[in-house]
Protein backbone atom coordinates (compact mmCIF):
# COMPACT_ATOMS: atom_id res chain seq x y z
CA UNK A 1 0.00 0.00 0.00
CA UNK A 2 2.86 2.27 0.77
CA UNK A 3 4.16 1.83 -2.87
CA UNK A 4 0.31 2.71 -4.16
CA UNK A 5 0.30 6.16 -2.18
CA UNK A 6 3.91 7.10 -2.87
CA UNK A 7 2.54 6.78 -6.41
CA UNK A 8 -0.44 8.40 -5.97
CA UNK A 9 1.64 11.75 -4.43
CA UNK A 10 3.55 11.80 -7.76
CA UNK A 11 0.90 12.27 -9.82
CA UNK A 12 -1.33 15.63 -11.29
CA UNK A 13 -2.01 17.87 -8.54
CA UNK A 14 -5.95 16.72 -8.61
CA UNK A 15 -4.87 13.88 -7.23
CA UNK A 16 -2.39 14.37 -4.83
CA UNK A 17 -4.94 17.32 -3.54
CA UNK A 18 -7.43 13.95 -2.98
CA UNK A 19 -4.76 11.64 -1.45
CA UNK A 20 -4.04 14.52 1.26
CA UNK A 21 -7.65 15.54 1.70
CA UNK A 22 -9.21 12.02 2.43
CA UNK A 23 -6.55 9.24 3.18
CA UNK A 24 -3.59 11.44 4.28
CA UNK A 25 -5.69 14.45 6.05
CA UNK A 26 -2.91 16.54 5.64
CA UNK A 27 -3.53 19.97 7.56
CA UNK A 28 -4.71 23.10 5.03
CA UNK A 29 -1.30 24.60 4.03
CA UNK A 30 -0.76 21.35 2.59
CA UNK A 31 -3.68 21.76 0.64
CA UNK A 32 -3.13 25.21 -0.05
CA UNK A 33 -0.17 24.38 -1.44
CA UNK A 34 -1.50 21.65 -4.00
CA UNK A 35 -3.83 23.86 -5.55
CA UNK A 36 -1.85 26.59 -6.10
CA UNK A 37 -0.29 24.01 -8.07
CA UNK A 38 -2.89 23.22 -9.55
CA UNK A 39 -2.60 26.91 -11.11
CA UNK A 40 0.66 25.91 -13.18
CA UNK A 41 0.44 22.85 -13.87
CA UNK A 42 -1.47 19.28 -14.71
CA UNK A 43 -4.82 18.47 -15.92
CA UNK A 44 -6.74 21.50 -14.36
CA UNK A 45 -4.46 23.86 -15.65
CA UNK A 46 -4.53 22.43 -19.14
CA UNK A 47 -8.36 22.55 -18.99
CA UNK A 48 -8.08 26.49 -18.48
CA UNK A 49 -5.70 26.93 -21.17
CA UNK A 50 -8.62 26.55 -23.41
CA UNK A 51 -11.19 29.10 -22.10
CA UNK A 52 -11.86 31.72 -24.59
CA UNK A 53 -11.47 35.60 -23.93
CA UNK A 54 -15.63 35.55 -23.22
CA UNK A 55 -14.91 33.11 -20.42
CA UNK A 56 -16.41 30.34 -22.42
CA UNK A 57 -15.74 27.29 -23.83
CA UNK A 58 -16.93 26.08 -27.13
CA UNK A 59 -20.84 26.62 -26.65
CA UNK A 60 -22.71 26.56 -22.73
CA UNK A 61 -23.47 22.34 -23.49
CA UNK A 62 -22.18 21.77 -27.10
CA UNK A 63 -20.38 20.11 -28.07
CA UNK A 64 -20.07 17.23 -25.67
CA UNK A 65 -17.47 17.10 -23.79
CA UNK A 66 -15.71 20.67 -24.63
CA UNK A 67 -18.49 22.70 -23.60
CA UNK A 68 -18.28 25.40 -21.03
CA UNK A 69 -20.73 23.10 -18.52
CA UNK A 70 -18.83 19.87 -19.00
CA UNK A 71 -15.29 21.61 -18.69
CA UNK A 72 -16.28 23.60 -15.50
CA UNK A 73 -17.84 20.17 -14.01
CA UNK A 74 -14.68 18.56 -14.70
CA UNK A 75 -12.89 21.61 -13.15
CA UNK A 76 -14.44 21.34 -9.78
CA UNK A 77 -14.65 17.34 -9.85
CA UNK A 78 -10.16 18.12 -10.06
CA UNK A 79 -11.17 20.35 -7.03
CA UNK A 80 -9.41 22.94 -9.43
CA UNK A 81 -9.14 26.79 -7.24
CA UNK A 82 -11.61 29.94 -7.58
CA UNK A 83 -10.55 32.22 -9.71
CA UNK A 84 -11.73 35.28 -11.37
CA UNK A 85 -12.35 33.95 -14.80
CA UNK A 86 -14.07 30.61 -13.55
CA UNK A 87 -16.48 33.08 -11.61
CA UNK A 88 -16.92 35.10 -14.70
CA UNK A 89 -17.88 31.95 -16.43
CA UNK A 90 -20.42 30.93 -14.14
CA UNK A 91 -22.08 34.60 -13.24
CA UNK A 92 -23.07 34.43 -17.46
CA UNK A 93 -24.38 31.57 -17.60
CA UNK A 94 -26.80 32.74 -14.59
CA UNK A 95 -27.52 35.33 -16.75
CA UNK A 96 -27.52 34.15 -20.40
CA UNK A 97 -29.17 30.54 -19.67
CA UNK A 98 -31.76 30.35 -18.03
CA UNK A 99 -35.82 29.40 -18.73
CA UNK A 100 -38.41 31.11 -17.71
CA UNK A 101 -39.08 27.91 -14.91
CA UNK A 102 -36.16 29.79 -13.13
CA UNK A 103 -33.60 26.54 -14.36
CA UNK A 104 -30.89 26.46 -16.41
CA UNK A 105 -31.34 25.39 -20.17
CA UNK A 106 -28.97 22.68 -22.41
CA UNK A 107 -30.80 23.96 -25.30
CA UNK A 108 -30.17 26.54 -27.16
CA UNK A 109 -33.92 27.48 -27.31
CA UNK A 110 -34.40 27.94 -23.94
CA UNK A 111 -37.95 26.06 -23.95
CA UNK A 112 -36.92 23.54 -21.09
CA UNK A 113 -34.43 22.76 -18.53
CA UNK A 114 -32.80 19.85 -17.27
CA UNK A 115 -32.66 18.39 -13.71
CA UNK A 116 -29.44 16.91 -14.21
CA UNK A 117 -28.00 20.15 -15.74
CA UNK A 118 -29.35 21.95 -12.79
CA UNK A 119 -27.73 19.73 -10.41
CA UNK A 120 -24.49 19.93 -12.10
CA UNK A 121 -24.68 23.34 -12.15
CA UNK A 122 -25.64 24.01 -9.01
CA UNK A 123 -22.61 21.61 -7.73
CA UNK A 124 -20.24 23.80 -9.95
CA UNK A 125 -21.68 27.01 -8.99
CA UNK A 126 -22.07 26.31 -4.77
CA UNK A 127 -18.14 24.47 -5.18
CA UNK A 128 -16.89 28.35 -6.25
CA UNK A 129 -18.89 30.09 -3.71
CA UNK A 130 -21.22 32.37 -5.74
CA UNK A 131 -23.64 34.55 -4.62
CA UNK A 132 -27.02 32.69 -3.40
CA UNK A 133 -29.55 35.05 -5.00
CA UNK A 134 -29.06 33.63 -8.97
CA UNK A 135 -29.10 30.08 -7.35
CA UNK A 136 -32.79 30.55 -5.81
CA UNK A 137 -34.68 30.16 -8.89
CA UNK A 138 -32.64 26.63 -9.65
CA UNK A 139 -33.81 25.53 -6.12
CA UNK A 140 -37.30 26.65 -6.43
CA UNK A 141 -36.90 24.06 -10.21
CA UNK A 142 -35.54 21.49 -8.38
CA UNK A 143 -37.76 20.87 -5.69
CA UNK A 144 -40.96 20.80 -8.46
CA UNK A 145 -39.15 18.43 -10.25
CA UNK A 146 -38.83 15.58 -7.72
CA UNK A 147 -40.72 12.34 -9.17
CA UNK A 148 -42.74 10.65 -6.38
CA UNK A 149 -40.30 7.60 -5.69
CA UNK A 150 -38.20 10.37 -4.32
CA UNK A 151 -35.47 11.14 -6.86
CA UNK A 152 -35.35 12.78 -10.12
CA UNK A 153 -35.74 12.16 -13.94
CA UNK A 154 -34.53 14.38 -16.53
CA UNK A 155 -37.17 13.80 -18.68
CA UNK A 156 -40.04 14.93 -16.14
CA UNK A 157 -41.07 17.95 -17.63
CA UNK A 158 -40.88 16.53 -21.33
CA UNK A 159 -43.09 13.30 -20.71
CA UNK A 160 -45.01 11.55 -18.52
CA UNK A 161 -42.12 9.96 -16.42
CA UNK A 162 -43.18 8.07 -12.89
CA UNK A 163 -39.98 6.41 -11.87
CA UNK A 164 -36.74 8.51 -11.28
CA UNK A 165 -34.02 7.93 -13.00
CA UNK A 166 -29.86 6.64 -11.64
CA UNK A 167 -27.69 9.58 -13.36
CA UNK A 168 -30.59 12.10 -12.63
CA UNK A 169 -30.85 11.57 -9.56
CA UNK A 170 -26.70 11.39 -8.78
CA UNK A 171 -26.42 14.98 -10.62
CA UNK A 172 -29.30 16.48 -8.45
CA UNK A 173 -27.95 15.49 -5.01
CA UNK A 174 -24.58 15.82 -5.29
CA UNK A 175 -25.68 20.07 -6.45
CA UNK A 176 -28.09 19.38 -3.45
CA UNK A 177 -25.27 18.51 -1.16
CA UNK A 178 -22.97 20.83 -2.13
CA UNK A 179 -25.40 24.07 -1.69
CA UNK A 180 -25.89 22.71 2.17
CA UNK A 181 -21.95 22.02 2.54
CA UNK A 182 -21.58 25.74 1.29
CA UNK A 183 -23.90 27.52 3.51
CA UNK A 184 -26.67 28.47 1.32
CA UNK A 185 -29.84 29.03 3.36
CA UNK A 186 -32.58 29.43 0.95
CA UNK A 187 -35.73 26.84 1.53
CA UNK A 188 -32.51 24.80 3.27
CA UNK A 189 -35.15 22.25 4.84
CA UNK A 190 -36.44 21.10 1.46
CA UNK A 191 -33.38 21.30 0.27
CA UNK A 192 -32.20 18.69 2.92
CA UNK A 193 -35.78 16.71 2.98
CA UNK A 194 -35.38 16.57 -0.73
CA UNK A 195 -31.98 15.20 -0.60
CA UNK A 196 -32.50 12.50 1.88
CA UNK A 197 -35.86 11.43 -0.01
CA UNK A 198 -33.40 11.10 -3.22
CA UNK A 199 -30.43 9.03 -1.35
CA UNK A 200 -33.14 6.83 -0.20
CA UNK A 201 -34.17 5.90 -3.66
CA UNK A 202 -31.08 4.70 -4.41
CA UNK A 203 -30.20 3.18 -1.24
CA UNK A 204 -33.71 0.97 -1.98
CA UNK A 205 -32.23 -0.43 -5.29
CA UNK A 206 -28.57 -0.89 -3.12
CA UNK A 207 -27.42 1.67 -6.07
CA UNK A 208 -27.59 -0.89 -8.72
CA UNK A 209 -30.04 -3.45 -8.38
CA UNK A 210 -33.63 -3.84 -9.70
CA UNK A 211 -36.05 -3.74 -6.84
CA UNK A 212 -38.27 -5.63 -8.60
CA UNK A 213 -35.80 -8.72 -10.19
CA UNK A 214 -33.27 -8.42 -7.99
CA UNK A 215 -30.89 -8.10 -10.83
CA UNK A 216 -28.20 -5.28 -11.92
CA UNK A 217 -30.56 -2.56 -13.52
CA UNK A 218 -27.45 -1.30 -16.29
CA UNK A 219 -23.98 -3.31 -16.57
CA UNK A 220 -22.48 -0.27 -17.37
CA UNK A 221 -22.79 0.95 -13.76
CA UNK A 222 -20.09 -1.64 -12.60
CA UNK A 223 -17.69 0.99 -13.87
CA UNK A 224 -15.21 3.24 -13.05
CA UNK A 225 -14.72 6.36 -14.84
CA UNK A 226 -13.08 9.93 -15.02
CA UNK A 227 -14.52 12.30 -16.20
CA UNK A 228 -17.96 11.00 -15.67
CA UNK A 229 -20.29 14.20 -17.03
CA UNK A 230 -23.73 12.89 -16.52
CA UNK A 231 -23.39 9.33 -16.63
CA UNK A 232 -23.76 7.59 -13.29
CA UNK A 233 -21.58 4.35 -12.53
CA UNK A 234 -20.59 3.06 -8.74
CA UNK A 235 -17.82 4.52 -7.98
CA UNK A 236 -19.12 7.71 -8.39
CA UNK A 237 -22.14 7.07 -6.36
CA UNK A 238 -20.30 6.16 -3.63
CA UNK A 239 -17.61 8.74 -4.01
CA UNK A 240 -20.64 11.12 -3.27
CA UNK A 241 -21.69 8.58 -0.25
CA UNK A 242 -18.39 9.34 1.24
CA UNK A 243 -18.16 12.73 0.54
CA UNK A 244 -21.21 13.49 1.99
CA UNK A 245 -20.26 11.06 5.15
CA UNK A 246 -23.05 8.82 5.22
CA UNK A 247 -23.28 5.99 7.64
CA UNK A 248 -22.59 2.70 6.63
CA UNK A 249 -25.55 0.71 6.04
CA UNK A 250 -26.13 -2.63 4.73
CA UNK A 251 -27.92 -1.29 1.57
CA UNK A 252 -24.27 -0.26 0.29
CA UNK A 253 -22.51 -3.63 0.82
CA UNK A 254 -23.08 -5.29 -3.16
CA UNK A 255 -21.41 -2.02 -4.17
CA UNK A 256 -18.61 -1.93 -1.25
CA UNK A 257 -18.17 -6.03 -2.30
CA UNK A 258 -17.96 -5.43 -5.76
CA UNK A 259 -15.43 -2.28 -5.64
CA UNK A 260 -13.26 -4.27 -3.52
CA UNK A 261 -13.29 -6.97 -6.03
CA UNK A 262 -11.58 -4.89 -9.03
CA UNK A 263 -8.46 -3.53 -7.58
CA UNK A 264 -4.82 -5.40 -8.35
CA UNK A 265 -2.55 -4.72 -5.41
CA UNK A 266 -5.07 -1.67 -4.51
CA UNK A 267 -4.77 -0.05 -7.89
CA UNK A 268 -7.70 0.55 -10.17
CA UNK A 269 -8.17 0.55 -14.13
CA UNK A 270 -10.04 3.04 -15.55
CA UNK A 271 -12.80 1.76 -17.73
CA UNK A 272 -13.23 3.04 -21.27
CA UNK A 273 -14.03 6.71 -21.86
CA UNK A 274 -17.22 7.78 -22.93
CA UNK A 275 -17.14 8.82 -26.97
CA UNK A 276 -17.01 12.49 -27.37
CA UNK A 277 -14.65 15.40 -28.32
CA UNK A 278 -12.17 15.93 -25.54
CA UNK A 279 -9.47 18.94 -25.21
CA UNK A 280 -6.94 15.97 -24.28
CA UNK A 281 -7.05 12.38 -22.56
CA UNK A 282 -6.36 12.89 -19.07
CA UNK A 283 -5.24 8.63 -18.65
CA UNK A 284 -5.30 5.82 -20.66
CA UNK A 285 -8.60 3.92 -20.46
CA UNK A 286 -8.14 0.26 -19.19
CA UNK A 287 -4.89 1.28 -17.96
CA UNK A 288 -4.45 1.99 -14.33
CA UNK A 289 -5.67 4.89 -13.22
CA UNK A 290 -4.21 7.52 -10.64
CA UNK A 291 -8.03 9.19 -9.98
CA UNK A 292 -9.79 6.15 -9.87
CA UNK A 293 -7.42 4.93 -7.40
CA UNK A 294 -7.49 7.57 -5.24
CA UNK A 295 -10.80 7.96 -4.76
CA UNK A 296 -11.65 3.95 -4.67
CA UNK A 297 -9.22 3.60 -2.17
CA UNK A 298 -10.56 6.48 -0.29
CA UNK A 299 -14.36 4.65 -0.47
CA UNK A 300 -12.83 1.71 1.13
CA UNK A 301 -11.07 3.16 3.95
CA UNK A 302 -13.59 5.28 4.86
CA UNK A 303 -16.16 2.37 4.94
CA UNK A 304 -13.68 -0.05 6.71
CA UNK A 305 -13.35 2.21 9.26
CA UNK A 306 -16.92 2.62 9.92
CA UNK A 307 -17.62 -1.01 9.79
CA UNK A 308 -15.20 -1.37 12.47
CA UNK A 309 -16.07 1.41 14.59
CA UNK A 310 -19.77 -0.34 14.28
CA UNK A 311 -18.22 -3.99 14.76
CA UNK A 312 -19.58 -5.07 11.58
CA UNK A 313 -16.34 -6.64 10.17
């Protein structure tokens, strides 16, 4: 394991910020430190490279995965520093795309938004601190747009949709999460009843399995991937499990079982990358991957540690 996380501090500054954060809890200057960084070198720093003198990139969605939203996703899943441009970014596309439902808009029509853009969004846009007041209107969308099974389904407001949907759902509470970790105050209650309702839906299919069949709902979710965008796989699940330090629980043991099944000598592969233009490729896919080790080994601790505390081992 030693070799692993000597490795691991060697690598971009996204992920030796992670190592230090969640296994290593090294103290803030360390941290400090790493993401300045962050601001001269490695993936993060590459990413910003590309943002255009109107504090864009490519289009707000288009093209996939170049796009202002997608790159500023990425930039705060590499836990990438505020900075004056990144908040420029983000303060006009408060202003430029939004619907009149108060949410923001993929489309370039602006006739509907997008619970999974909103929660995205709001994840990005509560990460770098901005001001509540924009943000209100994306709450006020958010909490109409829960499905009654408790989570969330992109397509609700397009078609008659009655079950909730995996990568919806992930996108909405990790924005919901983040606004609480952040401070934000406005209709906080539903913001927290809201999120809790939404965990519990996936907690009731064990984050992968068919209530119903008892079967994995998509193989594709046995995955492990970086960037992720939208899609929803397990480790990202219970990277936000983690992150939002939620108990251990029985529900999460298939997924805690299967994650420790795919490492080789506690390293992780990283499956293959979802098709799409890219600025650059960040690490081989199914070659061992630095960020997927970092945060799988991360899940595991954490969990270990709470299964002990809890005698459960």
């Amino acid at each position: 394991m030693k070799e692993v996380l000597d490795i691991l501090d060697h690598s971009d500054p996204s992920v030796r910020y992670r190592l230090h954060k969640d296994i290593l809890k090294s103290d803030i200057k360390v941290l400090k430190s790493i993401q300045d960084d962050m601001l001269k070198v490695g993936w993060g720093y590459t990413l910003m490279s590309f943002q255009n003198e109107d504090f864009y990139w490519a289009g707000y969605y288009q093209p996939k995965w170049t796009s202002t939203h997608y790159t500023l996703q990425t930039l705060r899943c590499l836990n990438y520093p505020k900075t004056a441009s990144i908040i420029h970014a983000i303060n006009r596309i408060v202003s430029e795309e939004k619907c009149n439902d108060g949410g923001i808009s993929p489309s370039r029509t602006k006739l509907w938004s997008d619970c999974c853009v909103n929660g995205m969004f709001l994840n990005i846009a509560c990460y770098y601190e901005v001001n509540e007041k924009p943000l209100e209107s994306m709450i006020d969308y958010l909490i109409k747009a829960q499905i009654n099974d408790g989570g969330f389904n992109c397509s609700f407001n397009r078609s008659k949709v009655h079950h909730s949907a995996f990568n919806s759902t992930l996108c909405v509470i990790e924005g919901l999460y983040e606004y609480e970790l952040k401070g934000y105050t406005y209709r906080l209650d539903e913001v927290k009843r809201l999120r809790q309702e939404a965990e519990e839906f996936l907690l009731v299919h064990q984050l992968y399995i068919s209530d119903k069949t008892g079967k994995v709902i998509d193989p594709r979710y046995c995955s492990c991937h970086f960037p992720y965008y939208w899609r929803y796989d397990l480790l990202r699940v219970l990277d936000y499990f983690v992150y939002s330090e939620h108990p251990y629980e029985v529900r999460l043991e298939s997924a805690l079982v299967w994650l420790e099944s795919i490492h080789k000598n506690y390293q992780f592969k990283i499956n293959a990358h979802y098709p799409g233009l890219t600025y650059f490729e960040m690490e081989k896919a199914g070659k061992i991957s630095q960020m997927i080790t970092v945060r799988a080994l991360n899940i595991l601790n954490y969990y270990d540690r709470l299964k002990i505390n809890e005698n459960v081992l």
